[in-house]
N, C-alpha and C. Protein backbone atom coordinates (compact mmCIF):
# COMPACT_ATOMS: atom_id res chain seq x y z
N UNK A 1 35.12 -14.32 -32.74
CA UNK A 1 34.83 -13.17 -31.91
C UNK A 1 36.12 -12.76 -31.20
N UNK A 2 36.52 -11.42 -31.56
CA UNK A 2 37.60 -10.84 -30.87
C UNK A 2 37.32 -10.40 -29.50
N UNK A 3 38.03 -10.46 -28.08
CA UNK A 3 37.80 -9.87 -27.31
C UNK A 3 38.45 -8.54 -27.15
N UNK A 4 38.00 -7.66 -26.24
CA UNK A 4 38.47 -6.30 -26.67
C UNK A 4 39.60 -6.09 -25.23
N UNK A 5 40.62 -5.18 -25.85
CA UNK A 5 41.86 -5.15 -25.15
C UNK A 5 41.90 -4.29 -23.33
N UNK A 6 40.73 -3.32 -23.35
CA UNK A 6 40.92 -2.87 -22.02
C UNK A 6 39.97 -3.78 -21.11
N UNK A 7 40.19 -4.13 -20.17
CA UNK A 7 39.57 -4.90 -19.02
C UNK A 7 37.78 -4.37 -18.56
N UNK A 8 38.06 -3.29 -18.88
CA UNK A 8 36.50 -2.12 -18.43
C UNK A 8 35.33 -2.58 -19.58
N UNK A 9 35.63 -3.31 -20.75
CA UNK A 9 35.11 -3.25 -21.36
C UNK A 9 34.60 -4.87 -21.91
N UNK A 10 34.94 -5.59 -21.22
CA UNK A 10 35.00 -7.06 -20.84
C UNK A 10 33.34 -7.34 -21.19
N UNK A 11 32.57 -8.31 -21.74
CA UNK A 11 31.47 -8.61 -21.22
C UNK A 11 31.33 -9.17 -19.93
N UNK A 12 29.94 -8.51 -19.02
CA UNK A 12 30.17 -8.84 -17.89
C UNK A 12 28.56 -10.23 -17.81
N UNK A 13 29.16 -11.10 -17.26
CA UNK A 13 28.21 -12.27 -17.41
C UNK A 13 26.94 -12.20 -16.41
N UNK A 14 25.87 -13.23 -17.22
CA UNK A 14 24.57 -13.19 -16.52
C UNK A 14 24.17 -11.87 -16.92
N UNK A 15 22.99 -11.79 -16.79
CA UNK A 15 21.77 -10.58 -17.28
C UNK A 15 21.97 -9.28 -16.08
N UNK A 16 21.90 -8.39 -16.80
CA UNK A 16 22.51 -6.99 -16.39
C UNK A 16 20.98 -6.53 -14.93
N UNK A 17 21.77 -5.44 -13.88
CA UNK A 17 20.76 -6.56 -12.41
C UNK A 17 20.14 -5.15 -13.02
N UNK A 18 19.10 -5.03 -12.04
CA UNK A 18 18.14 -3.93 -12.13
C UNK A 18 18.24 -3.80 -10.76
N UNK A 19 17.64 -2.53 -10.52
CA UNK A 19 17.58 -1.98 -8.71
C UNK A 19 16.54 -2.21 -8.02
N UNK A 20 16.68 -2.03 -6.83
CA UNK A 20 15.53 -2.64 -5.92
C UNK A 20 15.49 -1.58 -6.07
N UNK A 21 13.91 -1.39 -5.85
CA UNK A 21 13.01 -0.09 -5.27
C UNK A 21 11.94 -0.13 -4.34
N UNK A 22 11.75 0.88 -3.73
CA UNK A 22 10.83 1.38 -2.41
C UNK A 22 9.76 1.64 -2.94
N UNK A 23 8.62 1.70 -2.72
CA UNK A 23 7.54 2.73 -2.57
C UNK A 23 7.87 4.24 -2.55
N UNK A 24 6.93 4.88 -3.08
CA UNK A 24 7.35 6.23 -2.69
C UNK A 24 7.19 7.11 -1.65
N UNK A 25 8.06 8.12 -1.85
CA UNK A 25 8.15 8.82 -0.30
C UNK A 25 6.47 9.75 -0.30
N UNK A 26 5.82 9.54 -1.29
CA UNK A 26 4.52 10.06 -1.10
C UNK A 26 3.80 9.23 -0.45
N UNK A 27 3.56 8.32 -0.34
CA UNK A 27 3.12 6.65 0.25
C UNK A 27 3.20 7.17 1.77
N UNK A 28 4.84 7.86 2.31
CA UNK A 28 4.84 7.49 3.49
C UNK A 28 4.38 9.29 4.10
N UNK A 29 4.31 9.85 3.26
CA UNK A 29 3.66 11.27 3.89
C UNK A 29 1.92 10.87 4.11
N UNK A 30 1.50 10.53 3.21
CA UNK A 30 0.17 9.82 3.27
C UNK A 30 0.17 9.06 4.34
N UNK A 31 0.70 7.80 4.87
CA UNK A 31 0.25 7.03 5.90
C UNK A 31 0.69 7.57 6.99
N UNK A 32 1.37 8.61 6.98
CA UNK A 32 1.32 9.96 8.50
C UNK A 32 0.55 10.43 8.36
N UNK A 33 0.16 11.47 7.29
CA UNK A 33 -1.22 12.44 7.69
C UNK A 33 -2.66 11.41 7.98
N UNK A 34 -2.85 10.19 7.46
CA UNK A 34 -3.80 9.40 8.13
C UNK A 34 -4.01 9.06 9.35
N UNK A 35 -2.38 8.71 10.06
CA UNK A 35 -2.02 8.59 11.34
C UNK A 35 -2.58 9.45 12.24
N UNK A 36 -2.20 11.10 11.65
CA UNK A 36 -2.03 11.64 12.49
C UNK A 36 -3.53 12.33 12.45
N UNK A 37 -4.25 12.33 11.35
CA UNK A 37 -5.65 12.68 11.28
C UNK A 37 -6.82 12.19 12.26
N UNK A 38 -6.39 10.56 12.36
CA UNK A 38 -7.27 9.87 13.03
C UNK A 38 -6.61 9.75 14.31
N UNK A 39 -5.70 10.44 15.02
CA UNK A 39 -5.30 10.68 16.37
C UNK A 39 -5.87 11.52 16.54
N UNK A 40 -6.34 12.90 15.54
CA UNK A 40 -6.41 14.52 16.22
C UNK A 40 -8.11 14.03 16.33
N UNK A 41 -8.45 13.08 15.46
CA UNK A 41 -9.84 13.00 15.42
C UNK A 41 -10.54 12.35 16.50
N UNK A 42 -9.66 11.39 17.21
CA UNK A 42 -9.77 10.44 18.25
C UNK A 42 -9.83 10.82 19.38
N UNK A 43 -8.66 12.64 19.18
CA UNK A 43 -8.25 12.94 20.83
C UNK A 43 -9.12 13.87 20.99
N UNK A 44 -10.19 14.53 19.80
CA UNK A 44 -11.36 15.99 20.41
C UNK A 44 -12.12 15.32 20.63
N UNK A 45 -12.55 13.67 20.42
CA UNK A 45 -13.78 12.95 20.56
C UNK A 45 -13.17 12.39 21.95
N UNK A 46 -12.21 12.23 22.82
CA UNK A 46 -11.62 11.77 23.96
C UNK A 46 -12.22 12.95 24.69
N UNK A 47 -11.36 14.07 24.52
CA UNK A 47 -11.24 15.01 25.41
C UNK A 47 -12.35 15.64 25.52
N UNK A 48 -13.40 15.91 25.03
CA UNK A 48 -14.84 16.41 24.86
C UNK A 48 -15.46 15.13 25.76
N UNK A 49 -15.69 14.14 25.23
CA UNK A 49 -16.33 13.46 26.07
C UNK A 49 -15.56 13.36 27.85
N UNK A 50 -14.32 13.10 27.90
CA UNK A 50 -13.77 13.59 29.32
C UNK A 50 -13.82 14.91 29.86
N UNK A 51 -14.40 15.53 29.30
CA UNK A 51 -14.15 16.92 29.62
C UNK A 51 -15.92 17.78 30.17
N UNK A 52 -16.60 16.79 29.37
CA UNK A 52 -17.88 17.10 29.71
C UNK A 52 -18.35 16.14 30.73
N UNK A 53 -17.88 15.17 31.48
CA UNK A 53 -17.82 14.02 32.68
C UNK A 53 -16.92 14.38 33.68
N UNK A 54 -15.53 14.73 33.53
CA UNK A 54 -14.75 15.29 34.45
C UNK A 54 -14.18 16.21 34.48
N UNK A 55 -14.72 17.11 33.88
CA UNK A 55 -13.64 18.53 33.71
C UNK A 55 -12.67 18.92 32.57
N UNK A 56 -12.46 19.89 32.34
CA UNK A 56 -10.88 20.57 31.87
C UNK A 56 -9.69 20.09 31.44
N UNK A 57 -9.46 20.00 32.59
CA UNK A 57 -7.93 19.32 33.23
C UNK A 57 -7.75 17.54 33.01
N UNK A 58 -8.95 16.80 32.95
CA UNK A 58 -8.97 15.54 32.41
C UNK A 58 -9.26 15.33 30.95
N UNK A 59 -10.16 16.51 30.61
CA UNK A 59 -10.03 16.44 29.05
C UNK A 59 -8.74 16.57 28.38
N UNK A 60 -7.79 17.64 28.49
CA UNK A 60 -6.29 17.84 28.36
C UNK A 60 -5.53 16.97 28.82
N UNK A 61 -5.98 16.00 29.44
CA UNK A 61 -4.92 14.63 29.81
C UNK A 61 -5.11 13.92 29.04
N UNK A 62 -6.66 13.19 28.78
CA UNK A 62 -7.08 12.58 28.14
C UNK A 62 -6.97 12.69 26.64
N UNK A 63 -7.16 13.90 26.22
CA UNK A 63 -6.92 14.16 24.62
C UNK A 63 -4.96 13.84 24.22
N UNK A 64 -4.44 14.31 25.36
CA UNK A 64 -2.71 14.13 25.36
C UNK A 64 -2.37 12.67 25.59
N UNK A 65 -3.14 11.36 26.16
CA UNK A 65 -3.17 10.21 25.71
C UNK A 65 -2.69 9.95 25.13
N UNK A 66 -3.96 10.33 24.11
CA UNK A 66 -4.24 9.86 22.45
C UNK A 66 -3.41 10.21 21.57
N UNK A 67 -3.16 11.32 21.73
CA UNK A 67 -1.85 11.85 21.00
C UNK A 67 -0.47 11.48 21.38
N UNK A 68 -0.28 10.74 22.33
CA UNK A 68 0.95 10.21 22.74
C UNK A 68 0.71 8.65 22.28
N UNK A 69 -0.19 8.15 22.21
CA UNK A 69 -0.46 6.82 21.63
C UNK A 69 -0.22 6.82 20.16
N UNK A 70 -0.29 8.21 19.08
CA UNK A 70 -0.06 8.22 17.46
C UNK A 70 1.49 7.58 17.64
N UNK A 71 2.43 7.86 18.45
CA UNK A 71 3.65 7.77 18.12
C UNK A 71 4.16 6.00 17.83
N UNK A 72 3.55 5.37 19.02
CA UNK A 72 3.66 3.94 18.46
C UNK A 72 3.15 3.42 17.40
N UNK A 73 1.74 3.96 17.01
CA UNK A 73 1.48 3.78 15.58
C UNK A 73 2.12 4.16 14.37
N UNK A 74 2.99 5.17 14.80
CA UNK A 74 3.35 5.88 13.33
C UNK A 74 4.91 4.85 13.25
N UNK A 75 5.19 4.33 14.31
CA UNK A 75 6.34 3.70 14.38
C UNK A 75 5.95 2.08 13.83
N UNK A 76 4.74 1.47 14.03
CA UNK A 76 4.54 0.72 13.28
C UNK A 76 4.22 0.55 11.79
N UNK A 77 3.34 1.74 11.15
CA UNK A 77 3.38 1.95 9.89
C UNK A 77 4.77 2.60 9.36
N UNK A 78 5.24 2.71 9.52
CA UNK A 78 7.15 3.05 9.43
C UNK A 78 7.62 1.80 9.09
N UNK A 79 7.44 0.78 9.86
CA UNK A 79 8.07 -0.23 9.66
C UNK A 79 7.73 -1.05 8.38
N UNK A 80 6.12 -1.40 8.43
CA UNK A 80 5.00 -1.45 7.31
C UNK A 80 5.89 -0.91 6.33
N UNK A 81 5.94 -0.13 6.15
CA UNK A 81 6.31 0.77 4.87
C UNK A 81 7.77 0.62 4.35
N UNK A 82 9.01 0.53 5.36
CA UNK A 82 10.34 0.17 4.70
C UNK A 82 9.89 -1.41 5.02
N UNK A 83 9.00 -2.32 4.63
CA UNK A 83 9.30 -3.65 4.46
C UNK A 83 8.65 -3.72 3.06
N UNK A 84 8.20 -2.85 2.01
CA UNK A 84 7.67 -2.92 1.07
C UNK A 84 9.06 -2.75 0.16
N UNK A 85 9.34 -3.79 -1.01
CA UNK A 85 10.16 -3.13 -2.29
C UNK A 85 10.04 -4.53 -3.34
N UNK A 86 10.45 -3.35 -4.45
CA UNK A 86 10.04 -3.98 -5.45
C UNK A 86 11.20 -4.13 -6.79
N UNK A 87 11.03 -5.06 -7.54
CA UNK A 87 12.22 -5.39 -8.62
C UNK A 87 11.45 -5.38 -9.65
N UNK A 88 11.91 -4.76 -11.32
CA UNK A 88 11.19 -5.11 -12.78
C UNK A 88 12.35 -5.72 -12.98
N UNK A 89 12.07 -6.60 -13.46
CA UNK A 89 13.42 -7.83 -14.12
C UNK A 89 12.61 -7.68 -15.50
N UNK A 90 13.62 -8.07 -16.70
CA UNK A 90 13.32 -8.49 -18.48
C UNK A 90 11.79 -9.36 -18.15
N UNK A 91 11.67 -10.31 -17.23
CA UNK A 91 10.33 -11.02 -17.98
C UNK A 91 9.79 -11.10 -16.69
N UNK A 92 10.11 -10.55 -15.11
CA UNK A 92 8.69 -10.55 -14.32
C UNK A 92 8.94 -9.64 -12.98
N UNK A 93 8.11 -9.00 -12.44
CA UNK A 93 7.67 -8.55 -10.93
C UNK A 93 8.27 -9.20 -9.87
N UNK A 94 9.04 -8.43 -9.45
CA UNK A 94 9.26 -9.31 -7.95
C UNK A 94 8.51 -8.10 -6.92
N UNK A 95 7.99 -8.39 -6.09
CA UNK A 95 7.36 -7.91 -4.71
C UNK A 95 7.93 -8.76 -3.17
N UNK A 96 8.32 -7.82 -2.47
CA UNK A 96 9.46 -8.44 -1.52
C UNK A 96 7.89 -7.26 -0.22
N UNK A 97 7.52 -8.03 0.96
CA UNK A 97 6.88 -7.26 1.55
C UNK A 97 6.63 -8.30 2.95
N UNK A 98 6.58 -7.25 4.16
CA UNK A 98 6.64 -8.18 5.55
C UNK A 98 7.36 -7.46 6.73
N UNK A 99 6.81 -7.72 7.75
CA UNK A 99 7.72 -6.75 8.93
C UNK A 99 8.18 -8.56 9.89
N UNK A 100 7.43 -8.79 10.36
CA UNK A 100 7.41 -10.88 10.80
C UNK A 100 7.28 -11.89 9.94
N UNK A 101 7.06 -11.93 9.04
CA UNK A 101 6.62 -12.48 7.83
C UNK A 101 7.23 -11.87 6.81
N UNK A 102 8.33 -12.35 6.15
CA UNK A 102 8.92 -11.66 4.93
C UNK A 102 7.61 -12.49 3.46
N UNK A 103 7.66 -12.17 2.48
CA UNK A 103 6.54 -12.47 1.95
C UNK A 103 7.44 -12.62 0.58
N UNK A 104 7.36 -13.24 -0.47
CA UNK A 104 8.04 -12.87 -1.83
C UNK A 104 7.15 -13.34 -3.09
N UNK A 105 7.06 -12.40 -3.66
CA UNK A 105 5.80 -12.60 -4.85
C UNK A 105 6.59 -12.19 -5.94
N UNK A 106 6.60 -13.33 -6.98
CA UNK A 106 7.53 -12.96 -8.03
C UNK A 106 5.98 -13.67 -9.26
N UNK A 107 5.82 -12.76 -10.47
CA UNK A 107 4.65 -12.35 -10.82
C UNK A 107 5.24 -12.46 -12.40
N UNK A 108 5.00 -13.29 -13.43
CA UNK A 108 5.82 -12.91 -14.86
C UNK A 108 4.88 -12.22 -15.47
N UNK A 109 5.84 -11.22 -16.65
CA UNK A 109 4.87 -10.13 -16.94
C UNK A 109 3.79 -11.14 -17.73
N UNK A 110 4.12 -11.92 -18.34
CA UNK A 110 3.12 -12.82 -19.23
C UNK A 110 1.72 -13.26 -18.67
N UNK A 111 1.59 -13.30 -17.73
CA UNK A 111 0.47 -13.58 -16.57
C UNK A 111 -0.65 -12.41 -16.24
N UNK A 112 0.61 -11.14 -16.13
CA UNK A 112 -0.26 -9.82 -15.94
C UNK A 112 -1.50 -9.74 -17.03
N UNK A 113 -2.56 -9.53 -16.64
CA UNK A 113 -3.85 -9.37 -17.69
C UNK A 113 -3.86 -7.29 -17.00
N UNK A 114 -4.15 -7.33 -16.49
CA UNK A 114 -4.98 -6.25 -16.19
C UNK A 114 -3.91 -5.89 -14.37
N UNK A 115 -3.74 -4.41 -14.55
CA UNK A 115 -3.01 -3.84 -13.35
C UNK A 115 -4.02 -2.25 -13.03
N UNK A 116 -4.49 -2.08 -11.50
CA UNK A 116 -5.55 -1.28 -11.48
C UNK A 116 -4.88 -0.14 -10.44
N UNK A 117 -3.75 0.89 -10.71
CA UNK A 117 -3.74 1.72 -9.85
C UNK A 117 -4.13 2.96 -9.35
N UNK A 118 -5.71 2.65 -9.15
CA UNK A 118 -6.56 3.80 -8.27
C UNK A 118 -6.35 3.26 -7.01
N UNK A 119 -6.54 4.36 -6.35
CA UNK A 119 -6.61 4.11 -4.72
C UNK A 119 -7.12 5.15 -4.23
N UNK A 120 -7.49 5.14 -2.83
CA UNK A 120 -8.54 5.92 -2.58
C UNK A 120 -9.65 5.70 -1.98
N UNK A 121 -10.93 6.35 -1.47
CA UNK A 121 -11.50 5.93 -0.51
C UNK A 121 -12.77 4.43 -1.26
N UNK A 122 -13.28 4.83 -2.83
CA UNK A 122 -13.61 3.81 -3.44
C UNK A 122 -12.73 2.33 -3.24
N UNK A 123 -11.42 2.31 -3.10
CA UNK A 123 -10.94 1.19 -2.93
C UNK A 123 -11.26 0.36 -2.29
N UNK A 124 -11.45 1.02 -0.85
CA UNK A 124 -11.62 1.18 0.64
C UNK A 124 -12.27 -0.58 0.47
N UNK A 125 -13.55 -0.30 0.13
CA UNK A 125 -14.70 -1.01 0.63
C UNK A 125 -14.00 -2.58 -0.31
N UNK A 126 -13.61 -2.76 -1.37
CA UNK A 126 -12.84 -3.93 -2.19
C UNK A 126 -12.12 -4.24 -1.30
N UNK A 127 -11.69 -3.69 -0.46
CA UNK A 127 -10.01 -4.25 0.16
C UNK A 127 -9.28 -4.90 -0.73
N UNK A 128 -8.79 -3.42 -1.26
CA UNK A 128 -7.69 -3.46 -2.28
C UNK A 128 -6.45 -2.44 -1.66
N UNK A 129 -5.40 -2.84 -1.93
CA UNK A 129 -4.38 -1.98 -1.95
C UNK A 129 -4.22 -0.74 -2.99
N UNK A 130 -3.38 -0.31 -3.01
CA UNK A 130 -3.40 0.60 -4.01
C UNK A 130 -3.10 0.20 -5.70
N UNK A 131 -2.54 -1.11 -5.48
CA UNK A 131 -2.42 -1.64 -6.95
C UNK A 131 -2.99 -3.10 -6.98
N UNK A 132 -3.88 -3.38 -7.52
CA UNK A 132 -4.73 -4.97 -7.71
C UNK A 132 -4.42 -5.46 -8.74
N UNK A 133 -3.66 -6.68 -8.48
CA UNK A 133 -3.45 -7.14 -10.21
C UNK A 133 -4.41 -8.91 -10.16
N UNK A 134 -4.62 -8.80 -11.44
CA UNK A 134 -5.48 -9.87 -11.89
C UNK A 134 -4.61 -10.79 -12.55
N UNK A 135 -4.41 -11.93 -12.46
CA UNK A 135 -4.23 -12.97 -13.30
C UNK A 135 -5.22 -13.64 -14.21
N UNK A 136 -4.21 -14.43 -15.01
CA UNK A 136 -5.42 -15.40 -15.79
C UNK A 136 -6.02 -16.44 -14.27
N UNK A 137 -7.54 -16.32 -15.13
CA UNK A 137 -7.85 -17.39 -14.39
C UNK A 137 -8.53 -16.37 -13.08
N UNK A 138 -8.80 -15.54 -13.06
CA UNK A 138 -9.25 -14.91 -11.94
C UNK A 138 -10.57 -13.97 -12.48
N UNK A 139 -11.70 -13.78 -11.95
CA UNK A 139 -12.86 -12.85 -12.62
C UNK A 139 -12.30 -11.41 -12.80
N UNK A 140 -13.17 -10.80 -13.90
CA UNK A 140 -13.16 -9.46 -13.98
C UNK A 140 -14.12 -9.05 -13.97
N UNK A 141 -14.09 -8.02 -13.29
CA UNK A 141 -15.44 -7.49 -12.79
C UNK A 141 -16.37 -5.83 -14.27
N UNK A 142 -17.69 -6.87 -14.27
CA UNK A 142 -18.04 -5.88 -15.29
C UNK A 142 -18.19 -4.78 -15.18
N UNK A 143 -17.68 -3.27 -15.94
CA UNK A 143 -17.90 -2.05 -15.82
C UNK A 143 -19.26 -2.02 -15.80
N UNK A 144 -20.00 -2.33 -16.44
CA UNK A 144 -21.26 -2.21 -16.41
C UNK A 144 -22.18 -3.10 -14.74
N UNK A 145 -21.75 -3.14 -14.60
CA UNK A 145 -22.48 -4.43 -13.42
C UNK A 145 -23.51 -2.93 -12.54
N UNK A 146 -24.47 -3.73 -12.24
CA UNK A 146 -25.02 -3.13 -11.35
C UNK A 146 -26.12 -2.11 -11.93
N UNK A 147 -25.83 -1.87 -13.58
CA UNK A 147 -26.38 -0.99 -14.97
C UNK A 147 -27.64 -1.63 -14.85
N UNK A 148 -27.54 -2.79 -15.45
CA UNK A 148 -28.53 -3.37 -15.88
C UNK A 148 -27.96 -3.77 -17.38
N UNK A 149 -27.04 -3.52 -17.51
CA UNK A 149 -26.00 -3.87 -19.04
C UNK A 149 -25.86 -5.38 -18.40
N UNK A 150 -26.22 -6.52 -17.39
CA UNK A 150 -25.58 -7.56 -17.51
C UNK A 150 -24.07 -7.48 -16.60
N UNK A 151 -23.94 -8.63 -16.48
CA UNK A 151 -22.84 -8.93 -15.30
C UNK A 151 -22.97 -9.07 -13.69
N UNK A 152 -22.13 -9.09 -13.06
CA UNK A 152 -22.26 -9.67 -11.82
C UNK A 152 -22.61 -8.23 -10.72
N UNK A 153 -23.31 -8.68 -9.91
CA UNK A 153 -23.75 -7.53 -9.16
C UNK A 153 -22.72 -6.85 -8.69
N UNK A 154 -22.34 -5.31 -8.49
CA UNK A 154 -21.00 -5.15 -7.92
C UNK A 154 -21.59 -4.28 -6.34
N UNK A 155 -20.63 -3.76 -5.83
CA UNK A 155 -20.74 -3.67 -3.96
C UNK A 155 -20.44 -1.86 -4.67
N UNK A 156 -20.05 -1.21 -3.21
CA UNK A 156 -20.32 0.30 -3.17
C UNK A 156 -18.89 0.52 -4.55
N UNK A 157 -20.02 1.74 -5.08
CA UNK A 157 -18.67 2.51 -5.93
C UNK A 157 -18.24 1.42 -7.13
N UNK A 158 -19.20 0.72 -7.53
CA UNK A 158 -19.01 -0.39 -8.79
C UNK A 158 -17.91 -1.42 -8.32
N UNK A 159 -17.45 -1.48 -6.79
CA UNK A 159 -16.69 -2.49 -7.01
C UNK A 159 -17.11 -4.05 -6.53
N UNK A 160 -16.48 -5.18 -6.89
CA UNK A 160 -17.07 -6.24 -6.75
C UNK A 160 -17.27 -6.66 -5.77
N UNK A 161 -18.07 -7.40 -5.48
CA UNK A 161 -18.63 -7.93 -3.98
C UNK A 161 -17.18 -9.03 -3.65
């Protein structure tokens, strides 16, 4: 084996890296408009109820609370959110996730059976994230369940108890 004469063109050793990646910036427009949904929803159910007990002027305090309270939340799901990233390496998953708790889940693709990314309010009730992955060795839950086709009873929206 000849090596080749310009330096740029050198083999470069060990397996070629791949990039870390984020979640997407849709992820984090989503966990604001939730934020900020269930503040506006929090502060007409504040200010109505203060407002029909003490007035006006305490409802408009009271609803401005609540809305001054979204900001520490949105600053904690902020954080939530740049502690999420992720690596595809040649043969497995890395998942890097944690704000106090760094967390590291490294996953080979060989293991992956089944990867489920719906999300959404059906999820909700599974407490699932937006992506559920199954290993060997773990149940799958029957499409049919709940039919009468057989299988295990499933919870709201066909998903498993």
């Amino acid at each position: 084996m000849t090596m080749p004469a310009v330096p740029d063109q050198l083999p470069k050793p060990g397996p070629p890296r791949t990039p870390v990646l984020a979640p997407s910036p849709r992820l984090w427009q989503m966990r604001c408009a939730e934020v900020l949904v269930a503040a506006a929803c929090l502060a007409v159910l504040t200010g109505t109820g203060a407002g029909l007990m003490a007035g006006p002027a305490i409802a408009v305090l009271a609803a401005a609370v609540v809305l001054a309270g979204a900001i520490p939340v949105l600053w904690f799901v902020r954080n939530r959110f740049r502690s999420w990233s992720y690596q595809e390496r040649d043969e497995d998953l890395i998942v890097q996730r944690g704000v106090m708790v760094r967390r590291l889940s490294v996953v080979p693709y060989g293991r992956m059976q089944f990867v489920d990314v719906t999300a959404g309010p059906p999820a909700v009730p599974a407490r699932h994230g937006p992506a559920a992955h199954r290993g060997r060795g773990q149940r799958r839950a029957d499409p049919g369940a709940g039919t009468g086709r057989g299988g295990p009873a499933a919870g709201p929206a066909g998903c498993p108890r």
